[in-house]
C-alpha atoms as a PDB file:
ATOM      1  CA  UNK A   1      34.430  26.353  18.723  1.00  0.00           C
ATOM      2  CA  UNK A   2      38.215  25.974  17.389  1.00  0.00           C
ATOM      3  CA  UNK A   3      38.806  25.212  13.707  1.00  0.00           C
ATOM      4  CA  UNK A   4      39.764  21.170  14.687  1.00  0.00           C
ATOM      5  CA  UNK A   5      35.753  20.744  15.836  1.00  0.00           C
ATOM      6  CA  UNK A   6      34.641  22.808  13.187  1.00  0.00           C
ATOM      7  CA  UNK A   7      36.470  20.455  10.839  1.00  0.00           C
ATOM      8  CA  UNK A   8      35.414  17.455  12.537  1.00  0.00           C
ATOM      9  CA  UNK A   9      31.647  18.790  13.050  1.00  0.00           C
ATOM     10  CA  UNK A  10      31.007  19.183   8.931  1.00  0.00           C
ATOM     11  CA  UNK A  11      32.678  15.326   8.478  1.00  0.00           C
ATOM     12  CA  UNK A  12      30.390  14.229  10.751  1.00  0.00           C
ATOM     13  CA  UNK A  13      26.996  15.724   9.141  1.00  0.00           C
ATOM     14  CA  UNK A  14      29.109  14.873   5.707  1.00  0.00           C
ATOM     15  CA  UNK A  15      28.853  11.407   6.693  1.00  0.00           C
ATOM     16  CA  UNK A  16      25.473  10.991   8.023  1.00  0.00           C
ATOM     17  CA  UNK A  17      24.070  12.910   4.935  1.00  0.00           C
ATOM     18  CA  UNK A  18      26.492  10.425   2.812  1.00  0.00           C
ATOM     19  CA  UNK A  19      24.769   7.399   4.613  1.00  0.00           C
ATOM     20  CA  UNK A  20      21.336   8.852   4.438  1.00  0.00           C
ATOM     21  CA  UNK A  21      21.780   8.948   0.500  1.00  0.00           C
ATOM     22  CA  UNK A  22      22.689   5.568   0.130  1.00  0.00           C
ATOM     23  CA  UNK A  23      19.910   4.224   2.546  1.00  0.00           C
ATOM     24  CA  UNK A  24      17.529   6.577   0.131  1.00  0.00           C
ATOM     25  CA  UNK A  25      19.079   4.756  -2.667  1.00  0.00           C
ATOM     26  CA  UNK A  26      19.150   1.379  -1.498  1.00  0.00           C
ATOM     27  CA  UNK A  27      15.567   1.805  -0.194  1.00  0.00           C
ATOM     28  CA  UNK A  28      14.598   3.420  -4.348  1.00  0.00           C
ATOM     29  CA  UNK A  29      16.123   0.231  -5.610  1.00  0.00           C
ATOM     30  CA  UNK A  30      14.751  -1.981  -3.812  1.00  0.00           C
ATOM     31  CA  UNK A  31      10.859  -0.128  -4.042  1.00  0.00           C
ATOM     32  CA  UNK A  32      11.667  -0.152  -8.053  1.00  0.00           C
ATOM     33  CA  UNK A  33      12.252  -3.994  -7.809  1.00  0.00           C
ATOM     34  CA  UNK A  34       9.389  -4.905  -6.508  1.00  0.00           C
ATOM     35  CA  UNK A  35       7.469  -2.704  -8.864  1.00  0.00           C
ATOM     36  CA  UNK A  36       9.035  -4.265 -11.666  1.00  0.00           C
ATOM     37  CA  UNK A  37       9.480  -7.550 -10.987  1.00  0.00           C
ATOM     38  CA  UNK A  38       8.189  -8.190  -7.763  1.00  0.00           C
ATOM     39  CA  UNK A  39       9.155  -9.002  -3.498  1.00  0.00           C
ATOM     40  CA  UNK A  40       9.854 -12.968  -4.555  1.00  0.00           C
ATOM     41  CA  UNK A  41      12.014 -12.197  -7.272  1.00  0.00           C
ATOM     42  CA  UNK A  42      14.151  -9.185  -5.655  1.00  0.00           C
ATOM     43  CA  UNK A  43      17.345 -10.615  -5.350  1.00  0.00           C
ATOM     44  CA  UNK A  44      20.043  -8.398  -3.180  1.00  0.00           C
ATOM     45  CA  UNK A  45      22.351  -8.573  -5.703  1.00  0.00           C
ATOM     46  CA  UNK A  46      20.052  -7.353  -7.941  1.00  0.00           C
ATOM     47  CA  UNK A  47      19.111  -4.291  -5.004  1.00  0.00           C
ATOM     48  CA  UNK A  48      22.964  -3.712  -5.161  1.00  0.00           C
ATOM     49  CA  UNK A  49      23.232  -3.070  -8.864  1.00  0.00           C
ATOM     50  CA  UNK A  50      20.015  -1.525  -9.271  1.00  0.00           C
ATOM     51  CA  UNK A  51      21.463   1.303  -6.406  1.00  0.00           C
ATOM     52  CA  UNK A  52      25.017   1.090  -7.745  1.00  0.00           C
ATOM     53  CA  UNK A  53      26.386  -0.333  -4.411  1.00  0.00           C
ATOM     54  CA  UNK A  54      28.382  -3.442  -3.380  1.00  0.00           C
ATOM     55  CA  UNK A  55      26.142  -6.186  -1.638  1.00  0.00           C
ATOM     56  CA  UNK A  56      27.818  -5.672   1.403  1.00  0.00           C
ATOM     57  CA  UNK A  57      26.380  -2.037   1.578  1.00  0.00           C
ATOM     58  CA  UNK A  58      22.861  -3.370   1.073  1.00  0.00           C
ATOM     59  CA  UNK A  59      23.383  -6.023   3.847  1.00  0.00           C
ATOM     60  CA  UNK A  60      24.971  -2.888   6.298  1.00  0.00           C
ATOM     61  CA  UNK A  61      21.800  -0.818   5.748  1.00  0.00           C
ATOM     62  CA  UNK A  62      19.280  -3.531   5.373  1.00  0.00           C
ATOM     63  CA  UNK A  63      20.385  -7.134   7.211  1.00  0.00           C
ATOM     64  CA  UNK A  64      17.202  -9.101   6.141  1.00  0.00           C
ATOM     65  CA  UNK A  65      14.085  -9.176   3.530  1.00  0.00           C
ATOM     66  CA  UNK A  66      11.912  -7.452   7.140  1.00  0.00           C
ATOM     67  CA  UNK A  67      14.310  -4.825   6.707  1.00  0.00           C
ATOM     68  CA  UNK A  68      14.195  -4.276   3.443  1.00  0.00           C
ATOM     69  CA  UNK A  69      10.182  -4.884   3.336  1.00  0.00           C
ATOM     70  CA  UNK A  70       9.832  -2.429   6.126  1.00  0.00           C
ATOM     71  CA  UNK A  71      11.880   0.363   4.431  1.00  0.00           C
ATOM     72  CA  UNK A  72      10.276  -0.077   1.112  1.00  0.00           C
ATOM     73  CA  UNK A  73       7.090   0.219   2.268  1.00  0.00           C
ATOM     74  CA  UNK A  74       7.276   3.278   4.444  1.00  0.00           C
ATOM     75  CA  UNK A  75       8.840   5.208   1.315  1.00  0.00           C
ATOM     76  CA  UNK A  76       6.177   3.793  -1.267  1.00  0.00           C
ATOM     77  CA  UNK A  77       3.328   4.562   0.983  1.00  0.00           C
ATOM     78  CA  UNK A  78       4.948   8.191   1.526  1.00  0.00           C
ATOM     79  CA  UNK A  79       4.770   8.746  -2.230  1.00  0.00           C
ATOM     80  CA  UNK A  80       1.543   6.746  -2.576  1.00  0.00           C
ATOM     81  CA  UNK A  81      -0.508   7.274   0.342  1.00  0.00           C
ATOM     82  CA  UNK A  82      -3.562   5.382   0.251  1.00  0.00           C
ATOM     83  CA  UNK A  83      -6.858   7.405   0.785  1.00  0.00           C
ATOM     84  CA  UNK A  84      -8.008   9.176   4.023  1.00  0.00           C
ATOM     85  CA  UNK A  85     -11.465   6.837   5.063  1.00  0.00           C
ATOM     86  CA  UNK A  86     -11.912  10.264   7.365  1.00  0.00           C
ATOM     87  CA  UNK A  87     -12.967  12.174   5.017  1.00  0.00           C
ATOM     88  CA  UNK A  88     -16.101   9.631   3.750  1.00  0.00           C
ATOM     89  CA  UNK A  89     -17.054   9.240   7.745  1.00  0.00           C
ATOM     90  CA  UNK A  90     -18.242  12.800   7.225  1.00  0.00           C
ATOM     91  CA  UNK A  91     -20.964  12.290   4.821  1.00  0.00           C
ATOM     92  CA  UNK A  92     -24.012  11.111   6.830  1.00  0.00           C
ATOM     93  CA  UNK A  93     -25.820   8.770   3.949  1.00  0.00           C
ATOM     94  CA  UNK A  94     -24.358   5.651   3.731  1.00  0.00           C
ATOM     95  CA  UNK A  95     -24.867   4.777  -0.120  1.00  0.00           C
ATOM     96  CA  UNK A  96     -22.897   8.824  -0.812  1.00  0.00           C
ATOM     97  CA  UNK A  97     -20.215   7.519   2.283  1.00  0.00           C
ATOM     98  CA  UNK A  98     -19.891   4.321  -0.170  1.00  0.00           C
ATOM     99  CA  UNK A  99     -20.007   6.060  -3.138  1.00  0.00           C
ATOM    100  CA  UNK A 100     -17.022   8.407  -1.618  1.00  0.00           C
ATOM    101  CA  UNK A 101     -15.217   5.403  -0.692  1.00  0.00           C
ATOM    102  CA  UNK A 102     -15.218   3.387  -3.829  1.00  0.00           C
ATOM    103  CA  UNK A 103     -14.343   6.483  -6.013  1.00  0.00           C
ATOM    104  CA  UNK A 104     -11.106   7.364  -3.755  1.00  0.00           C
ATOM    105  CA  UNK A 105      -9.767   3.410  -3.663  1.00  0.00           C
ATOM    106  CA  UNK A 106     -10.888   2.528  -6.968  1.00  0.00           C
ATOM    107  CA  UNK A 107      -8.605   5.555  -8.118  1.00  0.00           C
ATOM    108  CA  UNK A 108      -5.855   4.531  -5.615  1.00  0.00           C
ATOM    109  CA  UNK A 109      -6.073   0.764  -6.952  1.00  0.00           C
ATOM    110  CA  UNK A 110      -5.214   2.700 -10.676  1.00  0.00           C
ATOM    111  CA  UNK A 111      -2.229   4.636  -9.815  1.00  0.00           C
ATOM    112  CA  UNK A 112      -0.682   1.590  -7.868  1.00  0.00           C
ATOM    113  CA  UNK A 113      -1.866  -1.508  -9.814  1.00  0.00           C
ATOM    114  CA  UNK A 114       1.324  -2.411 -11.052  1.00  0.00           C
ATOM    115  CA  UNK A 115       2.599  -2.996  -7.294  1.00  0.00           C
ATOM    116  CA  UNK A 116      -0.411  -3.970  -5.706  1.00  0.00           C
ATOM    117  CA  UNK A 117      -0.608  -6.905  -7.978  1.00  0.00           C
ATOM    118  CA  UNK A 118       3.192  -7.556  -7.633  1.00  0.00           C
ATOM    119  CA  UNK A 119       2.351  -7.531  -3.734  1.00  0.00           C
ATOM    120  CA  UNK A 120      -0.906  -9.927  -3.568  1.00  0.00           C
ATOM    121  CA  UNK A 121       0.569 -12.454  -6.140  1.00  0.00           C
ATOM    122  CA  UNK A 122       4.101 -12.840  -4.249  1.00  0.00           C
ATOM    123  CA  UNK A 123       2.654 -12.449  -0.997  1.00  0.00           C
ATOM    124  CA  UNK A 124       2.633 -16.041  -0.176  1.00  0.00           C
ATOM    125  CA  UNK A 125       6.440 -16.533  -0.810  1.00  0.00           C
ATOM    126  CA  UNK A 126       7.651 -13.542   1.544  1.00  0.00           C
ATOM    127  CA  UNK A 127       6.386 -13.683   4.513  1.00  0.00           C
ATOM    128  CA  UNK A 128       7.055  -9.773   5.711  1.00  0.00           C
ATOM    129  CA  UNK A 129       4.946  -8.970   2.667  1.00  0.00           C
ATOM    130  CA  UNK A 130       2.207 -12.166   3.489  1.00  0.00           C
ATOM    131  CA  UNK A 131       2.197  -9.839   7.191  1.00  0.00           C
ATOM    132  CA  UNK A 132       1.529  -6.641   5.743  1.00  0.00           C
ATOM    133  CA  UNK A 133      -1.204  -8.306   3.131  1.00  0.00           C
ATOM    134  CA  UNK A 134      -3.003  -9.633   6.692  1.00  0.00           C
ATOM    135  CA  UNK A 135      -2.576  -6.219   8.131  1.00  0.00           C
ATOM    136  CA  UNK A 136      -3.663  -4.751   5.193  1.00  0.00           C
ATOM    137  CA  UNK A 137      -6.575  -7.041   5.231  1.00  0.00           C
ATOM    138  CA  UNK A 138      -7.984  -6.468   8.818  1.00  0.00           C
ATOM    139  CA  UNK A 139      -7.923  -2.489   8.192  1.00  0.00           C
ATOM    140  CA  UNK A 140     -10.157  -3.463   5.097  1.00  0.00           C
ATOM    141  CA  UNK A 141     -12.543  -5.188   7.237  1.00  0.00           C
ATOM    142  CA  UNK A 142     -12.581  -2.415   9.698  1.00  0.00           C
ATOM    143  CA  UNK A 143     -13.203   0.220   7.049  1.00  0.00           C
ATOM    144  CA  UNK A 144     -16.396  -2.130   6.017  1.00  0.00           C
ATOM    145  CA  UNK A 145     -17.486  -1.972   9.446  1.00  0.00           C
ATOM    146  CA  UNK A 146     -17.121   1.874   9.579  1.00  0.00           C
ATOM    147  CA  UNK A 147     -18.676   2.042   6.220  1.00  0.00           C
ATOM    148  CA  UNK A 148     -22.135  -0.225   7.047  1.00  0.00           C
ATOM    149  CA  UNK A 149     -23.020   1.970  10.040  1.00  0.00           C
ATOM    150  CA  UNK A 150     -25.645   4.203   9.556  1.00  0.00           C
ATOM    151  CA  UNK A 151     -28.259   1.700   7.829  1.00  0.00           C
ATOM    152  CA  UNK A 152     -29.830   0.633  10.755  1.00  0.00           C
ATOM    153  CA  UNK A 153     -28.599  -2.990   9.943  1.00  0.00           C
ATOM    154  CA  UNK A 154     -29.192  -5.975  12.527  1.00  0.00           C
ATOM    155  CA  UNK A 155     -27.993  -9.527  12.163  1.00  0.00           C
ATOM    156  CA  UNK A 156     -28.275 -12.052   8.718  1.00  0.00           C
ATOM    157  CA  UNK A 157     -28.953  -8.707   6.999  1.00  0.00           C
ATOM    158  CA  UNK A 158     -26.544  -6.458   8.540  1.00  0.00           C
ATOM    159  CA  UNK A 159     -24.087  -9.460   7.426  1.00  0.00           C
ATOM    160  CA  UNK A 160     -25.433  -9.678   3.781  1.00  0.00           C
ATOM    161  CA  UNK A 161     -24.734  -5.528   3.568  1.00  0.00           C
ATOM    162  CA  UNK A 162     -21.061  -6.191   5.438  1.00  0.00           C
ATOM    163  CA  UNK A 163     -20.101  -8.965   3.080  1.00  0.00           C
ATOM    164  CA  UNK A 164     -21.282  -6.682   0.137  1.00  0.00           C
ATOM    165  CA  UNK A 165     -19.298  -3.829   1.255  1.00  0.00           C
ATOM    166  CA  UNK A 166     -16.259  -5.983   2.315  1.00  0.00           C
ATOM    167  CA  UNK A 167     -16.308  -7.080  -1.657  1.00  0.00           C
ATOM    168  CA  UNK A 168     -16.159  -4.105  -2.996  1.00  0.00           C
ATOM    169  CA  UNK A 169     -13.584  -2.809  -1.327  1.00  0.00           C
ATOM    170  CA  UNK A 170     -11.170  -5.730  -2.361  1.00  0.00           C
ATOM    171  CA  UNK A 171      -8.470  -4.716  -4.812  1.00  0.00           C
ATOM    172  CA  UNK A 172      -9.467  -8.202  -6.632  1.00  0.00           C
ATOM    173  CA  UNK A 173     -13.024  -6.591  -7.094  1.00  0.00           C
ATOM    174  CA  UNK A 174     -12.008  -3.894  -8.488  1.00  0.00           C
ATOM    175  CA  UNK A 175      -9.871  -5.747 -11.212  1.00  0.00           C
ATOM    176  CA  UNK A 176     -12.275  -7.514 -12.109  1.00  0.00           C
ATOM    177  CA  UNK A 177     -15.027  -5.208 -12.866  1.00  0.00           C
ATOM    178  CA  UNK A 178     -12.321  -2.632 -14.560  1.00  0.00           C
ATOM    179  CA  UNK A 179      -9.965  -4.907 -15.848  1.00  0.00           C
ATOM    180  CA  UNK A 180     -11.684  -7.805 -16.818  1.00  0.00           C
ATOM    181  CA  UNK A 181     -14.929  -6.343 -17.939  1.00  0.00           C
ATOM    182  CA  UNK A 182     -13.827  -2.996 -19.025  1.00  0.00           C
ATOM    183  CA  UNK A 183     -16.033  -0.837 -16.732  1.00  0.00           C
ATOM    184  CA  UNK A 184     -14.780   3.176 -15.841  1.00  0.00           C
ATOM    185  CA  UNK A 185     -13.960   3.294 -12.413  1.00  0.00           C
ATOM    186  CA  UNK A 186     -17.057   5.290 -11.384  1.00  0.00           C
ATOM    187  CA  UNK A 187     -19.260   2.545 -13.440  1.00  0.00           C
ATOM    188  CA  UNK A 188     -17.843  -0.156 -10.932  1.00  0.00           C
ATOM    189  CA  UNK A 189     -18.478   2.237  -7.866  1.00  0.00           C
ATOM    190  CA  UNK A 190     -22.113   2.932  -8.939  1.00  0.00           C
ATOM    191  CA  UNK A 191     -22.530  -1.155  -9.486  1.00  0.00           C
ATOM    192  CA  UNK A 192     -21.097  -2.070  -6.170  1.00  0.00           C
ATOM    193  CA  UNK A 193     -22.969   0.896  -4.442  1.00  0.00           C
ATOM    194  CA  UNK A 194     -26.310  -1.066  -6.144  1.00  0.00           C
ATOM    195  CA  UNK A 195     -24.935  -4.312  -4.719  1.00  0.00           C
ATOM    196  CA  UNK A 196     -24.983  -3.127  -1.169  1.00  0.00           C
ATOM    197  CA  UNK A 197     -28.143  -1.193  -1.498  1.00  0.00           C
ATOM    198  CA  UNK A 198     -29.471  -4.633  -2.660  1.00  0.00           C
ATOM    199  CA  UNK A 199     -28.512  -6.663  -0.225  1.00  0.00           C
END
């Protein structure tokens, strides 16, 4: 290889890792936005000072709020990934599998309340957020439906337990009982592990 594509070569991977640090930086600022102050009110000009770039640079790397939504959430979710539901399939008695459950989110809905809140509150106003809430949504639903096998459940009762187990699973149950009434999170896991056994 002569010097000329040597030279050439190293500007080349200079460049891409340039780019890749200002995408990372971009994508920071716009993931520490929404934490702050929320998706509605994340302005791009507010993205571009935040990352210490011109707004042209955030339009380059990110052309629309999808983009931007898409980007943020991969990274957040790489630093905050929510719990494994494999793990809880495992344990064969469904009130422990529960149990399991409600103790792993309940500790997830701590460490990312600030955001989560940000995200279900503004949720309505951006619609790639509004998407991801509805996606987010039908994988809670199928988690309850994962979670209620086992109990030998048929029809108006199997759909009491589901309903039950679909509740308290929701980040807004969770605030409630902790936030609003004060319990530990393992208090609110035992009480919602009663509710489903009850119903």
């Amino acid at each position: 290889m002569s010097t000329e594509t040597q030279k050439r070569t190293y500007r080349k991977r200079a460049r891409a890792q340039a780019e890749e640090e200002t995408r990372l930086r971009i994508t920071e600022a716009i993931m520490n936005l929404h934490e702050e102050v929320g998706p509605a009110l994340t302005t791009v000009s507010g993205i571009a000072d935040k990352a210490g770039v011109q707004r042209a640079t955030v339009y380059r790397y990110f052309p629309d709020v999808e983009a931007q939504v898409a980007a943020c959430s991969a990274h957040w979710l790489s630093l905050n990934p929510p719990p494994d539901p494999a793990r809880w399939m495992e344990i064969a008695d469904p009130d422990e599998r529960l149990r399991a459950a409600l103790t792993d989110l309940y500790g997830w809905y701590e460490r990312t309340e600030s955001t989560v809140t940000k995200l279900y509150r503004d949720a309505p106003l951006v619609p790639p957020i509004q998407a991801r809430m509805e996606e987010r949504g039908a994988a809670m639903q199928y988690m309850a439906e994962q979670l209620v096998a086992g109990r030998g459940l048929r029809g108006a009762h199997r759909d009491r337990v589901l309903a039950a187990i679909g509740h308290a699973l929701a980040f807004g149950t969770w605030l409630s009982l902790v936030r609003e009434q004060g319990l530990a999170n393992d208090q609110a896991a035992e009480l919602m592990v009663a509710m489903a056994a009850a119903a």
